[in-house]
PDB file of N, CA and C in Angstrom:
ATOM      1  N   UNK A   1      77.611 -48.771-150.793  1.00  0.00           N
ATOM      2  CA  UNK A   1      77.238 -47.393-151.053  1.00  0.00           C
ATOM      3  C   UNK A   1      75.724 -47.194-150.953  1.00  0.00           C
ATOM      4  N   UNK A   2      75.047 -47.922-151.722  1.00  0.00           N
ATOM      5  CA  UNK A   2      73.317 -48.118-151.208  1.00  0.00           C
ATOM      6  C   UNK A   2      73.011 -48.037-150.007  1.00  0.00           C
ATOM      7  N   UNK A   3      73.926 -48.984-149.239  1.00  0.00           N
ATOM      8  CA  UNK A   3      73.161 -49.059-147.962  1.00  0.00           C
ATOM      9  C   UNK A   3      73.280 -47.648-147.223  1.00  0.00           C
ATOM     10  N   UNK A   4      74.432 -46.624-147.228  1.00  0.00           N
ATOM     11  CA  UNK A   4      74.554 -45.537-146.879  1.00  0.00           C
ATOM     12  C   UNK A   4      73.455 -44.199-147.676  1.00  0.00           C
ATOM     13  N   UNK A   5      72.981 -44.575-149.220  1.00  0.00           N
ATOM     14  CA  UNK A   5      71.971 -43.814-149.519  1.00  0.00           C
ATOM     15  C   UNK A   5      70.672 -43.784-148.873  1.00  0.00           C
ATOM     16  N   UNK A   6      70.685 -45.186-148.450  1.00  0.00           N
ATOM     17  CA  UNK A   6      68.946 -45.530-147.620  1.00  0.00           C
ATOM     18  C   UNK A   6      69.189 -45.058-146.038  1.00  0.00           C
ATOM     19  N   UNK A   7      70.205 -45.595-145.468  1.00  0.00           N
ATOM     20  CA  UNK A   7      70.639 -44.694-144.324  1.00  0.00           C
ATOM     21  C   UNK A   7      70.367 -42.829-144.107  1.00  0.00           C
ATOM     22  N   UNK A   8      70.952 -42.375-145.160  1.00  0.00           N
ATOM     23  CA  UNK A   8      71.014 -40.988-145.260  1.00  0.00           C
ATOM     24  C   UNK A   8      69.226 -40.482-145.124  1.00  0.00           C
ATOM     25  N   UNK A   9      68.420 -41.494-146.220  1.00  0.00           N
ATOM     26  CA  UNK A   9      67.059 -41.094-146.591  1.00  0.00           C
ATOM     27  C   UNK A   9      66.110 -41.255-145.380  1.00  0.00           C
ATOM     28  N   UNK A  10      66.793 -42.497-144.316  1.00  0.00           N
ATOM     29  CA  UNK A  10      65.643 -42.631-143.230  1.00  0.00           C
ATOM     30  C   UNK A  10      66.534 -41.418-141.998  1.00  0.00           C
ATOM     31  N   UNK A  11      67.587 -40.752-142.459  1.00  0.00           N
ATOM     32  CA  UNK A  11      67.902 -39.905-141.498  1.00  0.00           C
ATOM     33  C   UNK A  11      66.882 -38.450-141.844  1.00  0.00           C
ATOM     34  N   UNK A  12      67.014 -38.283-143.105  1.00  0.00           N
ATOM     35  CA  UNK A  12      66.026 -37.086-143.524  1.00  0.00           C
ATOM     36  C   UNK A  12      64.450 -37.168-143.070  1.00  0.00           C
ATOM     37  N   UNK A  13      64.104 -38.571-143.174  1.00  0.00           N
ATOM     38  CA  UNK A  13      63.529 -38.952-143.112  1.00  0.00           C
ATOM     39  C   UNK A  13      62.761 -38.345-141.343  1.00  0.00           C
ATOM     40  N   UNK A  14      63.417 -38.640-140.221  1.00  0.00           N
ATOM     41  CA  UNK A  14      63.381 -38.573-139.151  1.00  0.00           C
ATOM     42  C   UNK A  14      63.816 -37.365-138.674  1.00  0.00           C
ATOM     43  N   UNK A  15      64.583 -36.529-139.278  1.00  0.00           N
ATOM     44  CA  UNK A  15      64.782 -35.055-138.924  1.00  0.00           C
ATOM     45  C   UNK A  15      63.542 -34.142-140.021  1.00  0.00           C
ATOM     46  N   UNK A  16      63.215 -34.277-140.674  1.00  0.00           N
ATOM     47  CA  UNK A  16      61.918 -33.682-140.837  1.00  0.00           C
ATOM     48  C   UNK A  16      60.731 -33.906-140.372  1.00  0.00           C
ATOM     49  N   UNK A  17      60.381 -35.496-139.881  1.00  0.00           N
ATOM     50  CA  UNK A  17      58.953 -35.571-138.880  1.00  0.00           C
ATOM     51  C   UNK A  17      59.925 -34.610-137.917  1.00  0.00           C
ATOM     52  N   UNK A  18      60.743 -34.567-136.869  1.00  0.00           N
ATOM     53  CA  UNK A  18      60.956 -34.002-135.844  1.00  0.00           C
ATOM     54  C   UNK A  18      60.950 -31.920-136.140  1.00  0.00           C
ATOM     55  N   UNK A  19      61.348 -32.115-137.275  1.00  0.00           N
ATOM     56  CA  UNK A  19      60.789 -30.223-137.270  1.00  0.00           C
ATOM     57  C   UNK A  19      59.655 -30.189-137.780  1.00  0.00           C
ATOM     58  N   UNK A  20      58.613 -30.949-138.590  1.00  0.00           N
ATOM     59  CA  UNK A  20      57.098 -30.915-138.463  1.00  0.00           C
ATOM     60  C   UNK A  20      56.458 -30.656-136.766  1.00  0.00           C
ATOM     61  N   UNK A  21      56.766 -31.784-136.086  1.00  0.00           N
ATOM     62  CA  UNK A  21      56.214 -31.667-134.794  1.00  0.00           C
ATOM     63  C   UNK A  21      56.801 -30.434-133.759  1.00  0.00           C
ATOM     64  N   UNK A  22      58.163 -30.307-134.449  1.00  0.00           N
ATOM     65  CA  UNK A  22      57.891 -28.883-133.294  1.00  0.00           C
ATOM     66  C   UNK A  22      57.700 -27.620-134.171  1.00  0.00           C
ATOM     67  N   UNK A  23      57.501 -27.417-135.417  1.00  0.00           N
ATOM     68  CA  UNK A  23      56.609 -26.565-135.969  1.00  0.00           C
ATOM     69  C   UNK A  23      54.873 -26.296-135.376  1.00  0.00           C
ATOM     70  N   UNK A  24      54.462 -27.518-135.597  1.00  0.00           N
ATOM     71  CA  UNK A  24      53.034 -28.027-134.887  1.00  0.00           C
ATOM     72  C   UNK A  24      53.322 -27.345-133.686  1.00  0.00           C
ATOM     73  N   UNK A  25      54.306 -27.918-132.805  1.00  0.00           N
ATOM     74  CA  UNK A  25      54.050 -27.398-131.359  1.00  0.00           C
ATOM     75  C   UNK A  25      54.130 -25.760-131.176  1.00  0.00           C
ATOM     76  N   UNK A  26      55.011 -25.873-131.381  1.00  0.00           N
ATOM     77  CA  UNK A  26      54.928 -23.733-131.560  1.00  0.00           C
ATOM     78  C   UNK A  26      54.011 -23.142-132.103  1.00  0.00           C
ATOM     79  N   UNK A  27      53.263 -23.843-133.021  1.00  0.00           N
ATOM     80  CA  UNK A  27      51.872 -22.832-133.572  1.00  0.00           C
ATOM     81  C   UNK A  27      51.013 -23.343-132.248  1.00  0.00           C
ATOM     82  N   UNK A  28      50.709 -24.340-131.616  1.00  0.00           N
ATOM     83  CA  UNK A  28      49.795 -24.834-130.861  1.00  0.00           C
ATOM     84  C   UNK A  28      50.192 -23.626-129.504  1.00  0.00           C
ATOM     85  N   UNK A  29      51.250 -23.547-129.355  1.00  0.00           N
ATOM     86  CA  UNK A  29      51.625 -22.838-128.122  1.00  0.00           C
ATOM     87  C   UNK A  29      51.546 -21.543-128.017  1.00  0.00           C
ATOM     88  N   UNK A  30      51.655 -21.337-129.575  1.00  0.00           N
ATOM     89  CA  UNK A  30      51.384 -19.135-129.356  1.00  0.00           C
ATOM     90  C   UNK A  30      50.024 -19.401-129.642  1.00  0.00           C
ATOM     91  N   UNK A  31      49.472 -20.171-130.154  1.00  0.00           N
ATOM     92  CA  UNK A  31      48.218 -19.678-130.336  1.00  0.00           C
ATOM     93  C   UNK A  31      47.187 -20.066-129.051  1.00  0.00           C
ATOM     94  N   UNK A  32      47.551 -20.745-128.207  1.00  0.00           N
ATOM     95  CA  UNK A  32      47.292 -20.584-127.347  1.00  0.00           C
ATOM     96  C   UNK A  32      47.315 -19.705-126.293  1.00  0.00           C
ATOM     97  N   UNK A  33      48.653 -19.303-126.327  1.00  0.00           N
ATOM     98  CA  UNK A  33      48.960 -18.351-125.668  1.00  0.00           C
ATOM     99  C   UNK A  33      48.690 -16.657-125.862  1.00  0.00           C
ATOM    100  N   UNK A  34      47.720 -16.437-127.249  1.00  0.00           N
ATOM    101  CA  UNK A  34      47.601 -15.157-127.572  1.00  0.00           C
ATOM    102  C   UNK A  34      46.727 -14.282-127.134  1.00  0.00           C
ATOM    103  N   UNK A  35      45.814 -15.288-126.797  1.00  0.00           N
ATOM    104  CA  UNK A  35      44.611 -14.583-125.310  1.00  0.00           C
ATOM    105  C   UNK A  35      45.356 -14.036-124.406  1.00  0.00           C
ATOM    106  N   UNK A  36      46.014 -14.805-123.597  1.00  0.00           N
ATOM    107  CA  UNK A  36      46.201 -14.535-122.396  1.00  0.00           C
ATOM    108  C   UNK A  36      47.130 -13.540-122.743  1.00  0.00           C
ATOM    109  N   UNK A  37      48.220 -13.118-123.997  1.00  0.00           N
ATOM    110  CA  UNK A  37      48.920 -11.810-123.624  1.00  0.00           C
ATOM    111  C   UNK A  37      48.308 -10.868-123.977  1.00  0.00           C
ATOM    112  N   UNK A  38      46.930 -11.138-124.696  1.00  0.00           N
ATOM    113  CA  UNK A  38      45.972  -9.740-125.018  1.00  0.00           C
ATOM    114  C   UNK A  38      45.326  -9.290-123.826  1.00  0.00           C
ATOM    115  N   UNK A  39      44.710 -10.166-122.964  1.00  0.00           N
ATOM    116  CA  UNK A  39      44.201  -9.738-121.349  1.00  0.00           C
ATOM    117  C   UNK A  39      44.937  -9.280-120.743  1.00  0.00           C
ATOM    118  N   UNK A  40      46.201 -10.141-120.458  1.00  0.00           N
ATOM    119  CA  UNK A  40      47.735  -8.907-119.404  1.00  0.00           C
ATOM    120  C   UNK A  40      47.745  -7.533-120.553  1.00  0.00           C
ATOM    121  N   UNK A  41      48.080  -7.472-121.972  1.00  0.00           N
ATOM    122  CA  UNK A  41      48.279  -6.201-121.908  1.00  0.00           C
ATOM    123  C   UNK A  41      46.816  -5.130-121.454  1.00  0.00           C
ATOM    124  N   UNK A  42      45.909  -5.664-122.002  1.00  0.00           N
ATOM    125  CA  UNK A  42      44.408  -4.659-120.953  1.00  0.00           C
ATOM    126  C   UNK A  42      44.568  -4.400-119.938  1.00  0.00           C
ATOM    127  N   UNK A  43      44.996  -5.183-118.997  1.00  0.00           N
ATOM    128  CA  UNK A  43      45.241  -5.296-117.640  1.00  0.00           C
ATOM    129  C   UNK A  43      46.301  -4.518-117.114  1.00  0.00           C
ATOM    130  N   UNK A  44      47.097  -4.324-118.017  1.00  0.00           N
ATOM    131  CA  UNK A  44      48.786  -3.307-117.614  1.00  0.00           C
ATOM    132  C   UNK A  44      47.923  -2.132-118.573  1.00  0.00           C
ATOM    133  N   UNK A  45      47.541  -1.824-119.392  1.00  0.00           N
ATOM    134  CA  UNK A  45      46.759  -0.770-120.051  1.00  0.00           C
ATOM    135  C   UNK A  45      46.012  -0.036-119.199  1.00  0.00           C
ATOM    136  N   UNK A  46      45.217  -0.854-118.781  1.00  0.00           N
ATOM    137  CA  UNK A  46      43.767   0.084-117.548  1.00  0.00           C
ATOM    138  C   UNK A  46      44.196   0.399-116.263  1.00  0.00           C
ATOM    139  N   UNK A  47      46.186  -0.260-115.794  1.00  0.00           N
ATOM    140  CA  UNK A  47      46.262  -0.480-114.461  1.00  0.00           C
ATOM    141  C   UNK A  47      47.075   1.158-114.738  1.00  0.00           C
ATOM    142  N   UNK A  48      48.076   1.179-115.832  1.00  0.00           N
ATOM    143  CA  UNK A  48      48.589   2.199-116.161  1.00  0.00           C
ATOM    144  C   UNK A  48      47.466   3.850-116.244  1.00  0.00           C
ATOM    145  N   UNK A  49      46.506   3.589-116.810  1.00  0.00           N
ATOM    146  CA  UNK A  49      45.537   4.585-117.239  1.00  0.00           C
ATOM    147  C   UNK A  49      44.661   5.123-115.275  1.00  0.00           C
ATOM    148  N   UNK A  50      44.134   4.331-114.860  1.00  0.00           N
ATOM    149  CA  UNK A  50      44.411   4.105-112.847  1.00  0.00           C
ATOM    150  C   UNK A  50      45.301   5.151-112.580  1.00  0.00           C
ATOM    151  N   UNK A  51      46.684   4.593-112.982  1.00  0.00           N
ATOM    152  CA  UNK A  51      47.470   5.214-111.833  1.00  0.00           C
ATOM    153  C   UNK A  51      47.761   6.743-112.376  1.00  0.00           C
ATOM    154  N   UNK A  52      47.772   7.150-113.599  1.00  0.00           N
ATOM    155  CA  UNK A  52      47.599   8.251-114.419  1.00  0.00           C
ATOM    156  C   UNK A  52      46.500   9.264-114.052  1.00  0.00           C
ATOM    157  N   UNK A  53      45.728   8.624-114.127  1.00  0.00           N
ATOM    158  CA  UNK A  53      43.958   9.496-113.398  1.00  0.00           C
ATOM    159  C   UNK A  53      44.119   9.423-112.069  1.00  0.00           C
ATOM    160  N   UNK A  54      44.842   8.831-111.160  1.00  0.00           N
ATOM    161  CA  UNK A  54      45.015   9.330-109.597  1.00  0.00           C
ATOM    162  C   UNK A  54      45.987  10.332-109.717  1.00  0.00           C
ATOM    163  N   UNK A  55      47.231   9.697-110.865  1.00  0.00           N
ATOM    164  CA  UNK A  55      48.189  10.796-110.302  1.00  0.00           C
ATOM    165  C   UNK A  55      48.084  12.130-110.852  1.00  0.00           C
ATOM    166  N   UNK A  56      46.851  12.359-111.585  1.00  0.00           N
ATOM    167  CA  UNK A  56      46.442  13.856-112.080  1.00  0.00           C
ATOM    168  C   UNK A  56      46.105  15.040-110.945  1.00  0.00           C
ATOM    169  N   UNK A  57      45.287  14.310-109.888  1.00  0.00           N
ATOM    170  CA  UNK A  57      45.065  15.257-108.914  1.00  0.00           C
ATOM    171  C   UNK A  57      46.459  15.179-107.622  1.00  0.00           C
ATOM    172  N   UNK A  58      47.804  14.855-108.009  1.00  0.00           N
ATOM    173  CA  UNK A  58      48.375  15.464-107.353  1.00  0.00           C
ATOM    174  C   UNK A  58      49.870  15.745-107.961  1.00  0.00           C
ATOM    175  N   UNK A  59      49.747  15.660-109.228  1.00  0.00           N
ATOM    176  CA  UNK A  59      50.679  16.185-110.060  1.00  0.00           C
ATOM    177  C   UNK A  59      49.983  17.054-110.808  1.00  0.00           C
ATOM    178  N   UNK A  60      49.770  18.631-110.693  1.00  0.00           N
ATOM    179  CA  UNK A  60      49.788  19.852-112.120  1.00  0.00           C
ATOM    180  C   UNK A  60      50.171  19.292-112.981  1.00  0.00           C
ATOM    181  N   UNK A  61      51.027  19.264-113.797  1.00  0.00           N
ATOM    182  CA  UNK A  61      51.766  18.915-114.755  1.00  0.00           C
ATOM    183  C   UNK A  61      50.945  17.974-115.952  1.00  0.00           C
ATOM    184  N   UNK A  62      49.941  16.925-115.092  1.00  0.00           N
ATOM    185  CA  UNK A  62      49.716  15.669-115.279  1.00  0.00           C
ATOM    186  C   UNK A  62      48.060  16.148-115.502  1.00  0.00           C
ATOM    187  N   UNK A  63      47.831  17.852-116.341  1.00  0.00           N
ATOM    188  CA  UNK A  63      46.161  18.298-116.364  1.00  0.00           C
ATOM    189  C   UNK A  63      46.790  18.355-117.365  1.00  0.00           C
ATOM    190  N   UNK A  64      45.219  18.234-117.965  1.00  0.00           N
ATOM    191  CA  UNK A  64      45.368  19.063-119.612  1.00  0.00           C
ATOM    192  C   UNK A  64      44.959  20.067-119.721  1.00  0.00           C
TER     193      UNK A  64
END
């Protein structure tokens, strides 16, 4: 029966380093990644705001 308690403990044991490290990895990865979706949205922001201010002079509708 022991030997199955120490069994059980190095299983916990090894499934919690393994959700530490991909905890770690997912913070490492959005936070990496949070630049680059703040620049695409500027980039779809100013490309949107572009095509809005062209399409004013040939849509009425589209004046204030």
């Amino acid at each position: 029966m022991e030997f199955f308690l120490h069994l059980w403990d190095e299983l916990d044991d090894v499934v919690s380093a393994c959700r530490h490290l991909a905890t770690e990895t997912a913070g490492e990865v959005l936070a990496s990644a949070a630049p680059l979706i703040a620049t695409a949205s500027v980039a779809l922001i100013a490309g949107a705001t572009t095509l809005l201010l062209a399409a004013q002079r040939y849509v009425p509708a589209l004046t204030l």
